[in-house]
Protein backbone atom coordinates (compact mmCIF):
# COMPACT_ATOMS: atom_id res chain seq x y z
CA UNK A 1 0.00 0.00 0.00
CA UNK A 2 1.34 2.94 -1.03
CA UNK A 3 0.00 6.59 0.63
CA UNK A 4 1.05 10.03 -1.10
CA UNK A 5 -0.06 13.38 0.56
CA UNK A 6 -0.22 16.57 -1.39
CA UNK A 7 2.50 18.22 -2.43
CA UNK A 8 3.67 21.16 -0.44
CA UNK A 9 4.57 23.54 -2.86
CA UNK A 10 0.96 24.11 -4.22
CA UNK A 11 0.33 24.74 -0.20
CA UNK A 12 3.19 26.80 0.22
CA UNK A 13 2.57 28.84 -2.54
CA UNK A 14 -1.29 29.50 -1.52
CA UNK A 15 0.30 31.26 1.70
CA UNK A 16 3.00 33.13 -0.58
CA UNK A 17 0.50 34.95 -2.56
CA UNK A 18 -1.69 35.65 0.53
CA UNK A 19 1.46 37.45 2.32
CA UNK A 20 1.61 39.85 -1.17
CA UNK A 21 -2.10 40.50 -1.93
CA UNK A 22 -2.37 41.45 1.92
CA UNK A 23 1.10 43.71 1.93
CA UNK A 24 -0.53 45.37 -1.26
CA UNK A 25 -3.90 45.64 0.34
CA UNK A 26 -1.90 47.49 3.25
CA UNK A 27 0.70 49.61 1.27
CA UNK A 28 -2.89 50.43 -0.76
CA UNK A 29 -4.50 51.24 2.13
CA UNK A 30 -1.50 53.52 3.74
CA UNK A 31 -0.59 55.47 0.73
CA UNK A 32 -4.46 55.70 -1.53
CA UNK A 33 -6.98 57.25 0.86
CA UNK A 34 -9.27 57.33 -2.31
CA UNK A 35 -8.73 53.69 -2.80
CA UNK A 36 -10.21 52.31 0.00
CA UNK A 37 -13.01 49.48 -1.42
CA UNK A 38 -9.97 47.87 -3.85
CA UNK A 39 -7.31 47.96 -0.97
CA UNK A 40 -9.77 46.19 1.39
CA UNK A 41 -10.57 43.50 -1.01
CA UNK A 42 -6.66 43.26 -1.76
CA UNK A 43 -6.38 42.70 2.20
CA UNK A 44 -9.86 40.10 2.05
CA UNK A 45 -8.17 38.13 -0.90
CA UNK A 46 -4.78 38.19 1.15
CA UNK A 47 -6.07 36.88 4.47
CA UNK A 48 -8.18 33.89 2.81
CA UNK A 49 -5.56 32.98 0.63
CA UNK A 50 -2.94 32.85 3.28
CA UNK A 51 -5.47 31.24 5.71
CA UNK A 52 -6.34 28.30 3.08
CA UNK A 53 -2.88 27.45 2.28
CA UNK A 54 -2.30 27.22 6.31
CA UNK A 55 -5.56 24.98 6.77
CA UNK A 56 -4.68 22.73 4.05
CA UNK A 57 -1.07 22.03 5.22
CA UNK A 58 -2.58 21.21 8.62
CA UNK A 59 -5.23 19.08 7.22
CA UNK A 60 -2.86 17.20 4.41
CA UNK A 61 -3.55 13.82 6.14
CA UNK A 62 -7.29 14.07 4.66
CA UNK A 63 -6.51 14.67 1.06
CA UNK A 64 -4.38 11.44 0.49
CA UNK A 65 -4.35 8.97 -2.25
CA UNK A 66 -4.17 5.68 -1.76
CA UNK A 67 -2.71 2.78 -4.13
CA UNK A 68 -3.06 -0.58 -3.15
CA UNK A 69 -3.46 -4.14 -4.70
CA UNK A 70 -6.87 -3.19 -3.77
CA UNK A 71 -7.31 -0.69 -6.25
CA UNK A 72 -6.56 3.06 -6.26
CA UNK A 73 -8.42 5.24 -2.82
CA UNK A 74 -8.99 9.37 -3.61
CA UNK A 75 -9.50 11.46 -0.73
CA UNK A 76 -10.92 14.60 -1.33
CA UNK A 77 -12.16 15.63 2.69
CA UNK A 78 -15.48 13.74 3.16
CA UNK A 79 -15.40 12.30 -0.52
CA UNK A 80 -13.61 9.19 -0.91
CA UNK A 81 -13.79 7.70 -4.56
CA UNK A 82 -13.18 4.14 -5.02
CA UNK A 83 -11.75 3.03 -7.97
CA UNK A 84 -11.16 -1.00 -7.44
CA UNK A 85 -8.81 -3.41 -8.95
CA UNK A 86 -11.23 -5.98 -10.30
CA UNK A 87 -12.52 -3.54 -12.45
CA UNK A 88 -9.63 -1.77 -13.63
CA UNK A 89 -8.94 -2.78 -17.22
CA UNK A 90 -5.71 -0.44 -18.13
CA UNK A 91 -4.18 2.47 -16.86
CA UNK A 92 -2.43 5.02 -19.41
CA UNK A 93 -0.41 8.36 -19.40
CA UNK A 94 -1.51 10.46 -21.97
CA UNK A 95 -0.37 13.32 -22.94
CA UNK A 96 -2.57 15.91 -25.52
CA UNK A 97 -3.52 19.37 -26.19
CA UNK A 98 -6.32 19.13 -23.09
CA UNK A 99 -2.98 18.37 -20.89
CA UNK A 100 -1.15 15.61 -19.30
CA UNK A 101 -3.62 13.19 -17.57
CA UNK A 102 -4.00 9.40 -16.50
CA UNK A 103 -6.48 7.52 -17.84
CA UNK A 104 -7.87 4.77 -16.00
CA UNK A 105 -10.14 1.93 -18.22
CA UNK A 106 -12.81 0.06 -16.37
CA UNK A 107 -13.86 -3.16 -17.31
CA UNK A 108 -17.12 -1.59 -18.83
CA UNK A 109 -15.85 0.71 -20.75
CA UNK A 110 -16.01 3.74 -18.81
CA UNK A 111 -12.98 5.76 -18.62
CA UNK A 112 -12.13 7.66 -15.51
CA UNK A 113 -9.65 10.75 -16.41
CA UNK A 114 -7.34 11.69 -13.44
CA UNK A 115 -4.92 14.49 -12.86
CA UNK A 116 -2.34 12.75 -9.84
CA UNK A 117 -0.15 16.39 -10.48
CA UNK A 118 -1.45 17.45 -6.91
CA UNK A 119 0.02 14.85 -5.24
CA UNK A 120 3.14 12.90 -7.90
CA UNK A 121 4.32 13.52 -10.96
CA UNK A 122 2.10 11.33 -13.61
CA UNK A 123 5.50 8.92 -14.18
CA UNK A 124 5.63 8.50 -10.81
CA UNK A 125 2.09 7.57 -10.15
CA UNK A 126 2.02 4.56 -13.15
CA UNK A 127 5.01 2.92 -11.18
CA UNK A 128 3.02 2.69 -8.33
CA UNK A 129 0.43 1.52 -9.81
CA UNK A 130 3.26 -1.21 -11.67
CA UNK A 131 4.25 -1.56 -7.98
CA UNK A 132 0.79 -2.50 -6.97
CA UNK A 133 0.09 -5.07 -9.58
CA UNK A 134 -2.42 -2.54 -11.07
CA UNK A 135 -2.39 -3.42 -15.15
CA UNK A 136 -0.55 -0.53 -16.66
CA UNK A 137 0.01 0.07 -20.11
């Protein structure tokens, strides 16, 4: 069974941007006493960003993903999707103008398109799956 959290860079980066949109927001607010409305949503925008990328580092553990001889486990929060090894048929990279995705081929027919980026690199993801036993193509 192998468990991957979310990267921390997409986290990281969330706080980043918070930090500047609020010191704008303040600068905005100092120096542009006619600019009140846009430096206060500046500061708004700053403060949420910086307090979602702090919220989703401390919460990490609930937005794993899971692959297993069982079949592949995505946690989104309170969503778990299933995806289970009996009925997985192939998994591909694949790599086109709508952008670099997995593909994952049920036994019906249905095909499930997944974007691992958040948590692996796509590569990296297929030899897990090889790792697994999972049929990859």
């Amino acid at each position: 069974m192998i468990i991957i959290k979310p990267r921390l860079l997409y986290l990281v980066a969330w706080i980043i941007v918070g930090i500047f949109f609020f010191s704008v927001g303040v600068m905005a607010l100092i120096n542009a006493a006619d600019k009140k409305p846009l430096a206060l949503m500046f500061l708004i925008f700053g403060m949420i960003g910086s307090f979602y990328g702090v919220h989703a580092i401390l919460n990490r553990s609930k937005f794993v993903l899971t692959v297993s001889t069982d079949g592949i486990k995505i946690n989104h929060g309170n969503l778990v999707k299933f995806i289970y090894a009996d009925e997985i048929s192939e998994i591909r990279y694949i790599s086109n103008f709508a952008g670099r995705r997995i593909t994952i081929t049920t036994i019906n027919g249905n095909i499930i398109r997944f974007d691992p980026s958040k948590w692996c690199s796509q590569k990296l993801f297929l030899q897990y799956c090889k790792q697994c036993g999972l049929p990859c193509a």
